[in-house]
C-alpha atoms as a PDB file:
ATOM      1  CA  UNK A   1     109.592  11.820 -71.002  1.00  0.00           C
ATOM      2  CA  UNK A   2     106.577  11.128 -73.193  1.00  0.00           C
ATOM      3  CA  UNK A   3     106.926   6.914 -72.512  1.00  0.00           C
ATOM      4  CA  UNK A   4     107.512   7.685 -68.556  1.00  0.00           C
ATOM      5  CA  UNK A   5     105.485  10.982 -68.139  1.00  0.00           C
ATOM      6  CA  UNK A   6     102.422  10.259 -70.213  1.00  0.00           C
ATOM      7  CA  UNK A   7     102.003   7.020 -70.856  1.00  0.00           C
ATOM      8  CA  UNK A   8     102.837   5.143 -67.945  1.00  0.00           C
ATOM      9  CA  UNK A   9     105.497   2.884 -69.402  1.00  0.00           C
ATOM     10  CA  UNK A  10     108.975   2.780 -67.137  1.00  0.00           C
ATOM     11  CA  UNK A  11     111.147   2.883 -69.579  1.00  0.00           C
ATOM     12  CA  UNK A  12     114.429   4.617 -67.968  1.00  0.00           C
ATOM     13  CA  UNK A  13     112.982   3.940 -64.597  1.00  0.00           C
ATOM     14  CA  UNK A  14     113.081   0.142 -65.061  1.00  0.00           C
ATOM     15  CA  UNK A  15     117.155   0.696 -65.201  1.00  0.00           C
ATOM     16  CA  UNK A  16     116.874   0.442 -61.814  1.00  0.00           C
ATOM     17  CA  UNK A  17     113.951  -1.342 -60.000  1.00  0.00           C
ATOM     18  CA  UNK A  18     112.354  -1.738 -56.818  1.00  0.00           C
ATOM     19  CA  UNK A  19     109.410  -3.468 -55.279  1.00  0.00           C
ATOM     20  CA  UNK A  20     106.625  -1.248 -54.236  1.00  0.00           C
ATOM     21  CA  UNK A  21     103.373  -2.133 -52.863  1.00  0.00           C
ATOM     22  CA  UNK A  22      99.824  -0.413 -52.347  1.00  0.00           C
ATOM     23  CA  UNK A  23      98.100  -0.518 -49.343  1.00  0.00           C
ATOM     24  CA  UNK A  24      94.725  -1.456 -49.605  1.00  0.00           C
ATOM     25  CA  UNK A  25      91.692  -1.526 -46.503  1.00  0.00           C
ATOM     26  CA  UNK A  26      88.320  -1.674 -47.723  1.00  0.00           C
ATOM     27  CA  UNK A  27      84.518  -1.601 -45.878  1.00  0.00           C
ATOM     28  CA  UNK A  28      81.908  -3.197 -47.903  1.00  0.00           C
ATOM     29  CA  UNK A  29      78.403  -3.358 -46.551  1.00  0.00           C
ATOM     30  CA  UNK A  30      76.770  -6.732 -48.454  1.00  0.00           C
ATOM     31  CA  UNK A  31      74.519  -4.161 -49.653  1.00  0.00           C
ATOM     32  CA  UNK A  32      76.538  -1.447 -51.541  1.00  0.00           C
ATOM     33  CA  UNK A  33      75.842  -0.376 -54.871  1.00  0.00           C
ATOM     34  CA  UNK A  34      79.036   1.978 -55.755  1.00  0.00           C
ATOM     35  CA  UNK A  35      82.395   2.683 -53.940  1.00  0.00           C
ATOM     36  CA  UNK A  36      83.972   5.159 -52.651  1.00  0.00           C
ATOM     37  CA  UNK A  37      87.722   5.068 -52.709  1.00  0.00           C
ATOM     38  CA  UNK A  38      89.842   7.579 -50.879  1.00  0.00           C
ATOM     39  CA  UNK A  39      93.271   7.833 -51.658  1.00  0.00           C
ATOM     40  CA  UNK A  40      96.796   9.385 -50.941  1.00  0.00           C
ATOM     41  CA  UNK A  41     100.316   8.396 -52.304  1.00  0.00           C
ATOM     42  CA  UNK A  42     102.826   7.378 -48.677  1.00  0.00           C
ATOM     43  CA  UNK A  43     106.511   7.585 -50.992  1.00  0.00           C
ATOM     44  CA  UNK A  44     108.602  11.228 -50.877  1.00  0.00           C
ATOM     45  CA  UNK A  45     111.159  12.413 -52.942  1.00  0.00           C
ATOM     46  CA  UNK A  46     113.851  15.261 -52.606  1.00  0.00           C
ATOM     47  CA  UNK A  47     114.782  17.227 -55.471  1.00  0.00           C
ATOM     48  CA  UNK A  48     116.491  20.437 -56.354  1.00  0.00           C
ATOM     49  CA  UNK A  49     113.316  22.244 -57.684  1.00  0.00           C
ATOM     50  CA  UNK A  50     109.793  22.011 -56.085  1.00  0.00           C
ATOM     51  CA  UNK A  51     106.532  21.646 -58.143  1.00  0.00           C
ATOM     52  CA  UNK A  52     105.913  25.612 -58.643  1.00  0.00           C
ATOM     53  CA  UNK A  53     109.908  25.671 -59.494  1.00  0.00           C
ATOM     54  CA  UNK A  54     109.811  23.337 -62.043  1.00  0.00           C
ATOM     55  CA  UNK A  55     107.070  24.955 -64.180  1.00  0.00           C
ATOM     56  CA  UNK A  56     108.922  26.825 -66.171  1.00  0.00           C
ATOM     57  CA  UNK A  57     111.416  24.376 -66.816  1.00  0.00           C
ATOM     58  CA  UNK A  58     108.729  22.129 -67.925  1.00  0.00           C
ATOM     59  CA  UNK A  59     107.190  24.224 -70.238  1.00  0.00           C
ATOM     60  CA  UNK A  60     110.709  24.770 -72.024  1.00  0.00           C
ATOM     61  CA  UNK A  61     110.524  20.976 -72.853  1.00  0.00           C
ATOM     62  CA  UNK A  62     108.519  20.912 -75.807  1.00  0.00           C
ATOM     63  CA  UNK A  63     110.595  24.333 -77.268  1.00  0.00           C
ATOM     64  CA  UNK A  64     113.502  22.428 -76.695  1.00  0.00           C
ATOM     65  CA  UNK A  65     112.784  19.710 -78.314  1.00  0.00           C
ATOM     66  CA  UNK A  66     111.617  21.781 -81.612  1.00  0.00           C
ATOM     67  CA  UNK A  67     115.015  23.741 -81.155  1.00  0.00           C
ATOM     68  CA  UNK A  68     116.831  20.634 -81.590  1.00  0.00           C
ATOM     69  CA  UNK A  69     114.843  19.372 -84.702  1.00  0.00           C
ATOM     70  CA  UNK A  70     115.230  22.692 -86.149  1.00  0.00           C
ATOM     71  CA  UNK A  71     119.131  22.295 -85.308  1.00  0.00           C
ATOM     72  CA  UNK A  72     119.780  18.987 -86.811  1.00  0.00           C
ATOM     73  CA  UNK A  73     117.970  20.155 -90.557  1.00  0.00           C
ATOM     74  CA  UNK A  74     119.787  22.954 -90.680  1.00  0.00           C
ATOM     75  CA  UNK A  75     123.160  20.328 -89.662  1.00  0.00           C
ATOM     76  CA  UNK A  76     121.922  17.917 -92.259  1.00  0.00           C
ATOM     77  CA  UNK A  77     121.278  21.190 -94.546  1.00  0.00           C
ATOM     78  CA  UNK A  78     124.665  21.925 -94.020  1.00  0.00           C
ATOM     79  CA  UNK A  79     126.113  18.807 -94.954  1.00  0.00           C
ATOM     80  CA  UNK A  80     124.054  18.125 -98.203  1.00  0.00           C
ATOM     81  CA  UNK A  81     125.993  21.713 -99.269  1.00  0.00           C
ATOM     82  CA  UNK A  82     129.116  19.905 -99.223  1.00  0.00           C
ATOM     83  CA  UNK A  83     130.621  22.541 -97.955  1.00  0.00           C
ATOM     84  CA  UNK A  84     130.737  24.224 -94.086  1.00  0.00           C
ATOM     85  CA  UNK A  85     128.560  26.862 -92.828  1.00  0.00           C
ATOM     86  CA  UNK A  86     129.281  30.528 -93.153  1.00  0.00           C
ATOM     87  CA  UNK A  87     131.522  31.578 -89.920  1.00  0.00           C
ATOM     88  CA  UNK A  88     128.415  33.678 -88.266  1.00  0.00           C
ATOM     89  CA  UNK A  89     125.600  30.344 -89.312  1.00  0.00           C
ATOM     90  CA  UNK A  90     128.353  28.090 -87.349  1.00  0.00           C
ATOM     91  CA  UNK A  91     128.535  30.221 -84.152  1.00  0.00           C
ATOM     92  CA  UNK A  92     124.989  30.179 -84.332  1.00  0.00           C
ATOM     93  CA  UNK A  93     124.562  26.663 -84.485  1.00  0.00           C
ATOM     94  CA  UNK A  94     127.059  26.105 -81.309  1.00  0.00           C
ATOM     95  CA  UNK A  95     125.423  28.793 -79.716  1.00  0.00           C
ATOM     96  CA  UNK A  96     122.239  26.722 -79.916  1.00  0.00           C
ATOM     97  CA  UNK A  97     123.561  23.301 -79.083  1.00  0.00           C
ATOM     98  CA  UNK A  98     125.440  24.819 -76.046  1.00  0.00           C
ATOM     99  CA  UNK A  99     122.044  26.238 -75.337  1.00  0.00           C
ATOM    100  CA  UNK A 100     120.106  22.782 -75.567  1.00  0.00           C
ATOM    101  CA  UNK A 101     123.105  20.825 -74.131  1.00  0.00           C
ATOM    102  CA  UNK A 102     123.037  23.086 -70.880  1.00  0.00           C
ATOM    103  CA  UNK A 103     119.175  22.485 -70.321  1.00  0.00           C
ATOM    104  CA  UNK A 104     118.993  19.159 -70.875  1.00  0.00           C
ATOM    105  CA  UNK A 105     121.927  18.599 -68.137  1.00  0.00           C
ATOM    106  CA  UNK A 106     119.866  20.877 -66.197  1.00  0.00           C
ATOM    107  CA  UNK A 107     116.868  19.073 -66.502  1.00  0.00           C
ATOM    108  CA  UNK A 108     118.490  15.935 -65.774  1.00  0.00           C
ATOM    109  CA  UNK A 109     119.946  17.510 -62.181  1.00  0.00           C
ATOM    110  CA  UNK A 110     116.273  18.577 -62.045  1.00  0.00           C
ATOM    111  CA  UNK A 111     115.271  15.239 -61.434  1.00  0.00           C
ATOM    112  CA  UNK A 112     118.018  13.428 -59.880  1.00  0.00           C
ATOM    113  CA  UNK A 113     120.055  15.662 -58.140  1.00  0.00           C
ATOM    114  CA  UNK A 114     118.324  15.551 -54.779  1.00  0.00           C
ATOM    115  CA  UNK A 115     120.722  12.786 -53.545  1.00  0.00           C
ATOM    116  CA  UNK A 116     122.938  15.756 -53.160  1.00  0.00           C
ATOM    117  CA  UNK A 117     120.239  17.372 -51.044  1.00  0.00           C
ATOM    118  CA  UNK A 118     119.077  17.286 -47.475  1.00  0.00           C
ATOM    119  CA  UNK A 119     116.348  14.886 -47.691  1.00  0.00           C
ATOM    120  CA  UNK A 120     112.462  16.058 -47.676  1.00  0.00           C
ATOM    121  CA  UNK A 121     110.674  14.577 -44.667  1.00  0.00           C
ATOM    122  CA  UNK A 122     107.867  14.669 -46.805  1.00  0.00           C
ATOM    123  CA  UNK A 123     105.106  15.467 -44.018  1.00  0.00           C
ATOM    124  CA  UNK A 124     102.271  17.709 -46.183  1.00  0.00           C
ATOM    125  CA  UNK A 125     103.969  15.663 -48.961  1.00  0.00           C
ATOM    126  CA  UNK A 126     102.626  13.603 -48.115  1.00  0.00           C
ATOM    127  CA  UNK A 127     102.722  11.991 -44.829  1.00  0.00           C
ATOM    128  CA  UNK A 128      99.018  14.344 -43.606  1.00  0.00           C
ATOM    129  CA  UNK A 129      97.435  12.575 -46.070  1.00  0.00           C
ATOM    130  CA  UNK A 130      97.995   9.188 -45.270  1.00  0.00           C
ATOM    131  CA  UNK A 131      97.837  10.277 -41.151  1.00  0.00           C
ATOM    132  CA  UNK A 132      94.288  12.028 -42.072  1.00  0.00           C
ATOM    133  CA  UNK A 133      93.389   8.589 -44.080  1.00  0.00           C
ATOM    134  CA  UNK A 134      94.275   6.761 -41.274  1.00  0.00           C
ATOM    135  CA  UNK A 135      92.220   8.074 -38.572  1.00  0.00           C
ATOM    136  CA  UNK A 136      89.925   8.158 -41.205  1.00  0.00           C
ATOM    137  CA  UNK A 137      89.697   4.361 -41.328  1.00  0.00           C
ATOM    138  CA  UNK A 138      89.283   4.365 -37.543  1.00  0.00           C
ATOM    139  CA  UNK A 139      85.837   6.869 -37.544  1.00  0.00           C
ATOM    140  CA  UNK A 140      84.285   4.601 -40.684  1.00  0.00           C
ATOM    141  CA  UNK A 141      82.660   1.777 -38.352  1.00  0.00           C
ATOM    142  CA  UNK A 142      80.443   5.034 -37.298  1.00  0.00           C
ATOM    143  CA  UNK A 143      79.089   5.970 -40.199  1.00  0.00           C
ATOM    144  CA  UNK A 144      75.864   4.359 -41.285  1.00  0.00           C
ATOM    145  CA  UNK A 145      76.213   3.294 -44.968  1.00  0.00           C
ATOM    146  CA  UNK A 146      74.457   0.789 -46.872  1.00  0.00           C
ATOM    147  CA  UNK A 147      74.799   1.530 -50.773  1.00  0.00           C
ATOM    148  CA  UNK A 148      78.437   2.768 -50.202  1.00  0.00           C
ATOM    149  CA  UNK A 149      81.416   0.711 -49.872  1.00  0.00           C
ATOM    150  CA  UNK A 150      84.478   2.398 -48.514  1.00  0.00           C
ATOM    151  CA  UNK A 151      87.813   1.575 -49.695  1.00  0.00           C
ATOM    152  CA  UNK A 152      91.153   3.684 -48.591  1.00  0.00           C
ATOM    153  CA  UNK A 153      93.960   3.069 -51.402  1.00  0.00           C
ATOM    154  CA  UNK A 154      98.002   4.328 -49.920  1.00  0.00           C
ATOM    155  CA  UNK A 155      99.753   4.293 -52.986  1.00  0.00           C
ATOM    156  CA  UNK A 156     103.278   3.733 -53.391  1.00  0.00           C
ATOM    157  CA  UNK A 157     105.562   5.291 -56.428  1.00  0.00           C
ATOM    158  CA  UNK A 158     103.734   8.349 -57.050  1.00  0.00           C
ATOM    159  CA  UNK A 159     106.436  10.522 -57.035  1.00  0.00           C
ATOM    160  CA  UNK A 160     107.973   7.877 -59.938  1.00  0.00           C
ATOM    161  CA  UNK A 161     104.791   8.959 -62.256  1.00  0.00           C
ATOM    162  CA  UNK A 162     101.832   7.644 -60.456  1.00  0.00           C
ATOM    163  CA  UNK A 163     103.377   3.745 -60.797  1.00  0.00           C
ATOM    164  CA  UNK A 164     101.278   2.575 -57.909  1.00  0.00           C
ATOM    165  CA  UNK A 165      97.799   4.176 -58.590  1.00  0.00           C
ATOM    166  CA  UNK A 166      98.301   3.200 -62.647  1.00  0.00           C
ATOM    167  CA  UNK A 167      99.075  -0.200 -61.436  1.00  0.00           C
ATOM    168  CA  UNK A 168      95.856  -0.058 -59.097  1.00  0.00           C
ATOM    169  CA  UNK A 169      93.143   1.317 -61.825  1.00  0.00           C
ATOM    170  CA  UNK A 170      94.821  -1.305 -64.714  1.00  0.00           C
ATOM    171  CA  UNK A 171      93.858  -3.992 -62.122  1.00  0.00           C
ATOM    172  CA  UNK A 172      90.358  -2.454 -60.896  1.00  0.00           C
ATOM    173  CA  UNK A 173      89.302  -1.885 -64.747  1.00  0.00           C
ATOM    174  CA  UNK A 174      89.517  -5.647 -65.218  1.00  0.00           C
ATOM    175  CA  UNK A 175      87.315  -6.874 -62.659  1.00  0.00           C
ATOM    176  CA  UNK A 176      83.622  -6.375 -62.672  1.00  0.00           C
ATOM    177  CA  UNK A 177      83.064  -4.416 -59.709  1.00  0.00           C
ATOM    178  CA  UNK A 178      80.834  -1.857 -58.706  1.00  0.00           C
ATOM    179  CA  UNK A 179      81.135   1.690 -60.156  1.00  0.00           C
ATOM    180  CA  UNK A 180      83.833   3.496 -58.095  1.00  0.00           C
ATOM    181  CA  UNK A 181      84.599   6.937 -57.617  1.00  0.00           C
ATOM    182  CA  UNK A 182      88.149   8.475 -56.170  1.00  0.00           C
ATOM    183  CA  UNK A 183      88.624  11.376 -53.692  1.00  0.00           C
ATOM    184  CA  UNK A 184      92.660  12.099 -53.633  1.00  0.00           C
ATOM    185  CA  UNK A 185      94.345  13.693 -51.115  1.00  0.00           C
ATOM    186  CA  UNK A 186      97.371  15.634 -52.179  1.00  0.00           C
ATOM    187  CA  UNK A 187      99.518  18.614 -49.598  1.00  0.00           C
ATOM    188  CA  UNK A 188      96.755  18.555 -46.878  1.00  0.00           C
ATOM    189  CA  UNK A 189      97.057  19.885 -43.219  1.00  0.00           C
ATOM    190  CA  UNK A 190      99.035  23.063 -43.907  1.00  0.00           C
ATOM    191  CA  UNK A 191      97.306  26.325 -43.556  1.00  0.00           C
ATOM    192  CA  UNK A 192      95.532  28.150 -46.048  1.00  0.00           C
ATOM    193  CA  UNK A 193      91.873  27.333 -47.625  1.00  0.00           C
ATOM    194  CA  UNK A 194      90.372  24.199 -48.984  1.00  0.00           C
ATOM    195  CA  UNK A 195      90.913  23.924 -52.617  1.00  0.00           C
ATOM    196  CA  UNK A 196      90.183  21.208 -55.180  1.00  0.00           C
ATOM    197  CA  UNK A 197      92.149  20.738 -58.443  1.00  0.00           C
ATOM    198  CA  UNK A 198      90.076  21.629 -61.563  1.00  0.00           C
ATOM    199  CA  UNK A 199      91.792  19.373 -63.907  1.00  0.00           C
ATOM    200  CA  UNK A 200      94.120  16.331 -62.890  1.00  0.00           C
ATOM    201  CA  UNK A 201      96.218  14.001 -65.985  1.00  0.00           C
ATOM    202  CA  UNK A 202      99.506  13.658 -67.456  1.00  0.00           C
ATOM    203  CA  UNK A 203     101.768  16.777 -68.931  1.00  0.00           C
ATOM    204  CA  UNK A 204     100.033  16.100 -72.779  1.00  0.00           C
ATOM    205  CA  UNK A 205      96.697  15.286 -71.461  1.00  0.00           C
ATOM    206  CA  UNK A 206      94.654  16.588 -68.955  1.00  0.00           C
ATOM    207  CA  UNK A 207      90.868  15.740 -67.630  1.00  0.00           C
ATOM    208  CA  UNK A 208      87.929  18.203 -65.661  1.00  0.00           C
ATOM    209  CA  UNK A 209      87.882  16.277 -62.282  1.00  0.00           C
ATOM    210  CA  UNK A 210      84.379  15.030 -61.071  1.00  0.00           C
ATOM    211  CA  UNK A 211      81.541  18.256 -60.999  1.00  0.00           C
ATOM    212  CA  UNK A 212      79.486  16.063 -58.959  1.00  0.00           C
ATOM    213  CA  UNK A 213      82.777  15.168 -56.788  1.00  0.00           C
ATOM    214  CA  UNK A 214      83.221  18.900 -56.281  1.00  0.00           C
ATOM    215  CA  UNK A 215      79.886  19.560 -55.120  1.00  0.00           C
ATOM    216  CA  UNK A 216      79.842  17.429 -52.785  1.00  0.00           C
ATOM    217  CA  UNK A 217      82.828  18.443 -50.978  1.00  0.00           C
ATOM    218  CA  UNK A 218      82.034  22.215 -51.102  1.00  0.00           C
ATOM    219  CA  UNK A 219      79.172  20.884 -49.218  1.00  0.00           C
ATOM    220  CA  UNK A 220      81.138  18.977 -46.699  1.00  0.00           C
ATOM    221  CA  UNK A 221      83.930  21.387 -46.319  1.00  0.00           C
ATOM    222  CA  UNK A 222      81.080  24.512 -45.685  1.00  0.00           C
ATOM    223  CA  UNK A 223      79.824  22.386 -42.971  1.00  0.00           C
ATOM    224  CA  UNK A 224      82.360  21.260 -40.826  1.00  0.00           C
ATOM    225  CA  UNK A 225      84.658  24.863 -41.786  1.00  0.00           C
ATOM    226  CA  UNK A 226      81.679  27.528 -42.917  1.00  0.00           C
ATOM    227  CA  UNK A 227      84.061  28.229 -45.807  1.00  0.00           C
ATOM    228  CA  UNK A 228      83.884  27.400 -49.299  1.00  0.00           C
ATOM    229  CA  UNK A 229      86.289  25.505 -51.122  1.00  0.00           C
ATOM    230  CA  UNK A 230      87.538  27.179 -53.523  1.00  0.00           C
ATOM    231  CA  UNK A 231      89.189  25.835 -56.918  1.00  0.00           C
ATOM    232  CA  UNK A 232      93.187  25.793 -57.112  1.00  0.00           C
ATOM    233  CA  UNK A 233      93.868  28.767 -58.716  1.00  0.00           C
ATOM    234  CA  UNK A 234      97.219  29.477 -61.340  1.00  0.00           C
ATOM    235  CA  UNK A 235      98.792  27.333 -64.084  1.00  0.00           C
ATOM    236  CA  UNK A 236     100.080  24.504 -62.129  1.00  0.00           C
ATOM    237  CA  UNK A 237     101.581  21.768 -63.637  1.00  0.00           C
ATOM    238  CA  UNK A 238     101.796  19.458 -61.097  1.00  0.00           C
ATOM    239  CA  UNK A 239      99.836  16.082 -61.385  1.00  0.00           C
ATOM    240  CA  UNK A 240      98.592  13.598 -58.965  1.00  0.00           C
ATOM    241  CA  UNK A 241      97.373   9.956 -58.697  1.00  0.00           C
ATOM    242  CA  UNK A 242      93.914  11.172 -59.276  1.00  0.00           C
ATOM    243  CA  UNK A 243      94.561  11.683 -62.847  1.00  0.00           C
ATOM    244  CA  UNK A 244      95.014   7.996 -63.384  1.00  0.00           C
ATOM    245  CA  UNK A 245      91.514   7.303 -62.439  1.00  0.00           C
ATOM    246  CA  UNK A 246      90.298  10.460 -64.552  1.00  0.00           C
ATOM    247  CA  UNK A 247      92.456   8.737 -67.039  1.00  0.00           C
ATOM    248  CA  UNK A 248      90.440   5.446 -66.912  1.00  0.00           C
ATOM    249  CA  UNK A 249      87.019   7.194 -66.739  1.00  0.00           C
ATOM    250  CA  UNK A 250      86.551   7.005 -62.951  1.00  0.00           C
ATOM    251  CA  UNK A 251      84.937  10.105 -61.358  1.00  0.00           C
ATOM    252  CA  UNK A 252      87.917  11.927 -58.962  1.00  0.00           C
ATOM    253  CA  UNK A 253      88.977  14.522 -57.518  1.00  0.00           C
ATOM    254  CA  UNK A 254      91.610  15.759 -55.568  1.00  0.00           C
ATOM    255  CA  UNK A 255      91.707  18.047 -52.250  1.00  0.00           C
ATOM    256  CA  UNK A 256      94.591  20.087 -51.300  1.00  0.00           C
ATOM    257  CA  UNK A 257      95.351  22.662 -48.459  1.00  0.00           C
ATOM    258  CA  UNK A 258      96.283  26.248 -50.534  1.00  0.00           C
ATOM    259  CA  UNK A 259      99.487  26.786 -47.877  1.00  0.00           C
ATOM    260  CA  UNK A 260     100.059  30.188 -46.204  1.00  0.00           C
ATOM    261  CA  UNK A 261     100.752  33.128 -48.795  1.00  0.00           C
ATOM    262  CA  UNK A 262     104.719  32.960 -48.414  1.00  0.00           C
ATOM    263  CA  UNK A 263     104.368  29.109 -48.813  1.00  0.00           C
ATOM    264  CA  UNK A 264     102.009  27.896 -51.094  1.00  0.00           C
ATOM    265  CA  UNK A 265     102.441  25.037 -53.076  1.00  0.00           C
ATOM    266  CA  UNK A 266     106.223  25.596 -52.669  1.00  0.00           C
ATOM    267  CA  UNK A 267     108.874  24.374 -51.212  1.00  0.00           C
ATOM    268  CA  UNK A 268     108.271  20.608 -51.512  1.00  0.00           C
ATOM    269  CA  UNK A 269     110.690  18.021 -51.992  1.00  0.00           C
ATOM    270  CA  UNK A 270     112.960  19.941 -49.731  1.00  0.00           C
ATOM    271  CA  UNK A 271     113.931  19.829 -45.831  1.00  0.00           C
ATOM    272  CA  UNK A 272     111.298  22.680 -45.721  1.00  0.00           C
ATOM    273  CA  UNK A 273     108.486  20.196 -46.039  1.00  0.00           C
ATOM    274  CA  UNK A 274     108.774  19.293 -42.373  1.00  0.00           C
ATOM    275  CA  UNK A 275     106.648  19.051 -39.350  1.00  0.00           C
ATOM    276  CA  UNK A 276     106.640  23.076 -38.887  1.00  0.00           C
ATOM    277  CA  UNK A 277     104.672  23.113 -41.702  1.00  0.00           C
ATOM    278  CA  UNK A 278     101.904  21.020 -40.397  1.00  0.00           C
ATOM    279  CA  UNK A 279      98.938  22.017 -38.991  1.00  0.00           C
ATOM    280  CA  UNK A 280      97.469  20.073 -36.171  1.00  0.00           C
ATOM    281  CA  UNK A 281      94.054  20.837 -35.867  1.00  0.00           C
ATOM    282  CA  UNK A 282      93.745  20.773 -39.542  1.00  0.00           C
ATOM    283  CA  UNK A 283      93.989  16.840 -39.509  1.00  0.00           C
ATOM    284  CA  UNK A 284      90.377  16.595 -36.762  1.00  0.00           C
ATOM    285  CA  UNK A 285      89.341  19.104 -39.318  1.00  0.00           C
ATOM    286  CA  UNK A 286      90.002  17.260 -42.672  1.00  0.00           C
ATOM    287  CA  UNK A 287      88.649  13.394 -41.100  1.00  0.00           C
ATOM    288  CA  UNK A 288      85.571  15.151 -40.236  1.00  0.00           C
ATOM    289  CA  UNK A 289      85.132  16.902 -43.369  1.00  0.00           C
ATOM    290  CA  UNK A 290      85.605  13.099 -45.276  1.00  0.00           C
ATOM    291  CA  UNK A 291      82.664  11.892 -42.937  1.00  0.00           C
ATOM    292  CA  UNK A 292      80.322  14.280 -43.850  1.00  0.00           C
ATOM    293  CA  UNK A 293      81.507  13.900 -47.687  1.00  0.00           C
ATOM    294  CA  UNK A 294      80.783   9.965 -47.268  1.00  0.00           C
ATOM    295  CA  UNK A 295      77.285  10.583 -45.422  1.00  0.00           C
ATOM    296  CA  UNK A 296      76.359  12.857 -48.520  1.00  0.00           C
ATOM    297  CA  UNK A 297      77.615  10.603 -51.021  1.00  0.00           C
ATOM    298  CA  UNK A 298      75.262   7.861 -49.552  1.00  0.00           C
ATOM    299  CA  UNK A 299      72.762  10.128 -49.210  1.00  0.00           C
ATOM    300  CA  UNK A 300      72.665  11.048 -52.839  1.00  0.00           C
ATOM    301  CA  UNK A 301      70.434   9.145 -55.393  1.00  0.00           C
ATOM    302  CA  UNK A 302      71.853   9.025 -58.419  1.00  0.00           C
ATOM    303  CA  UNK A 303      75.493  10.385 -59.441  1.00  0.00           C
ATOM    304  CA  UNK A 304      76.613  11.353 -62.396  1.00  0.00           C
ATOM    305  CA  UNK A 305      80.017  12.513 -62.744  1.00  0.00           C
END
């Protein structure tokens, strides 16, 4: 978990390998001084549990793990006696390993039982984004930029912890380019408000997405919807590929859809994410909402994140 989840390194998932590849069309005026990259992940998954499901099983993992520290001293405890435990200090240690065995075999069906599943058509998860991204790319030779180059990033492997946009930022932070910022698009196109994600990382390390970022889009989004956009709100664990540029100390952010009261940010990963789900108008609504973010961002002087 820590090796795949935090740092990046595929150490279980290189047991079995494929080839993925990120899809990359960029729009550089000859004179732009910073880029704008837009970005959305074009892989699904199914699994048993969707993001808001899993949040409690995630938060058991660190618990767990003390449990079973705590188990094997008082084992090796044990042992050093010479002699075996008292009858009620033995049922208590089964007790607990039956305990730990049963949620790590949980976990484990957690993440890769959804072969047993019918599979997610992944459309707000995340087939909008990538539709929205490319009209997008079709509306860009209108816009009249000069200092901002446009680049629109489809990343492949999210859903295998952020492979592709890792593998994308390790590449970009060895090139001398010009300074970059990311806007991520993550469960668009499905009703409910415009929100942005406060924070954005790994599950042991999270970073404040851009302020400047955030601005900007409230402005955008007001314009083209006269609403404000409005923080994601609750403890939600889920990550996105935005947090690897946060990670490398690239300005991001990432804009969601909330989803409908009943729905929310549930119900991913499942045969529920499906075209029923999907607004239409919503994807007019979100391209036009990303041309009057890139007409501000060119707009503005100097940004800071």
């Amino acid at each position: 978990m820590l090796f795949e989840s935090s740092l990046g390194i595929p150490v279980i998932s290189s047991l079995i390998q494929k080839d993925g590849e990120n899809i990359v069309v960029s729009f550089s005026p000859e004179t732009a001084e910073r880029e704008l990259i837009f970005s959305a992940h074009y892989d699904s998954k199914t699994q048993p549990l969707d993001h808001r499901q899993r949040e409690l099983i995630f938060k058991m993992i660190i618990p767990s793990v003390a449990a079973g520290i705590l188990l094997a001293i008082l084992w090796w405890a044990i042992h050093l006696r010479g002699s075996g435990p008292p009858k009620s200090m033995a049922i208590l240690l089964r007790g607990m390993l039956t305990l730990l065995s049963a949620y790590w075999l949980f976990l484990a069906f957690v993440f890769g039982g959804g072969f047993l599943l019918r599979p997610s058509p992944g459309a707000v998860d995340n087939g909008t984004a990538v539709a929205a991204l490319m009209h997008f790319s079709q509306e860009l030779k209108e816009l009249p930029l000069e200092k901002t180059a446009v680049t629109i990033v489809l990343f492949a492997a999210e859903e295998l912890n952020m492979q592709g946009s890792l593998a994308y930022v390790r590449d970009r932070i060895r090139k001398e380019e010009p300074k970059c910022y990311n806007i991520n698009l993550e469960l668009v196109c499905q009703a409910g408000d415009y929100v942005y994600w406060p924070e954005d990382g790994v599950f042991t390390k999270r970073y404040a997405t851009s302020a400047v970022l955030n601005n900007l889009l409230d402005q955008a989004v007001v314009k083209i919807t006269g609403q404000k956009l409005k923080p994601l709100e609750g403890d939600f664990t889920t990550i996105s590929d935005g947090g690897s540029f946060l990670a490398a100390g690239i300005p991001s952010t990432t804009l969601s859809n909330a989803g409908s009261p009943e729905m929310g940010f549930s119900f991913f990963h499942s045969h529920r994410d499906n075209m029923d789900r999907v607004v239409p108008e919503k994807l007019d609504e979100l391209v036009q909402i990303l041309k009057e973010f890139t007409l501000l961002f060119e707009k503005t002087p100097d940004l800071v994140n």
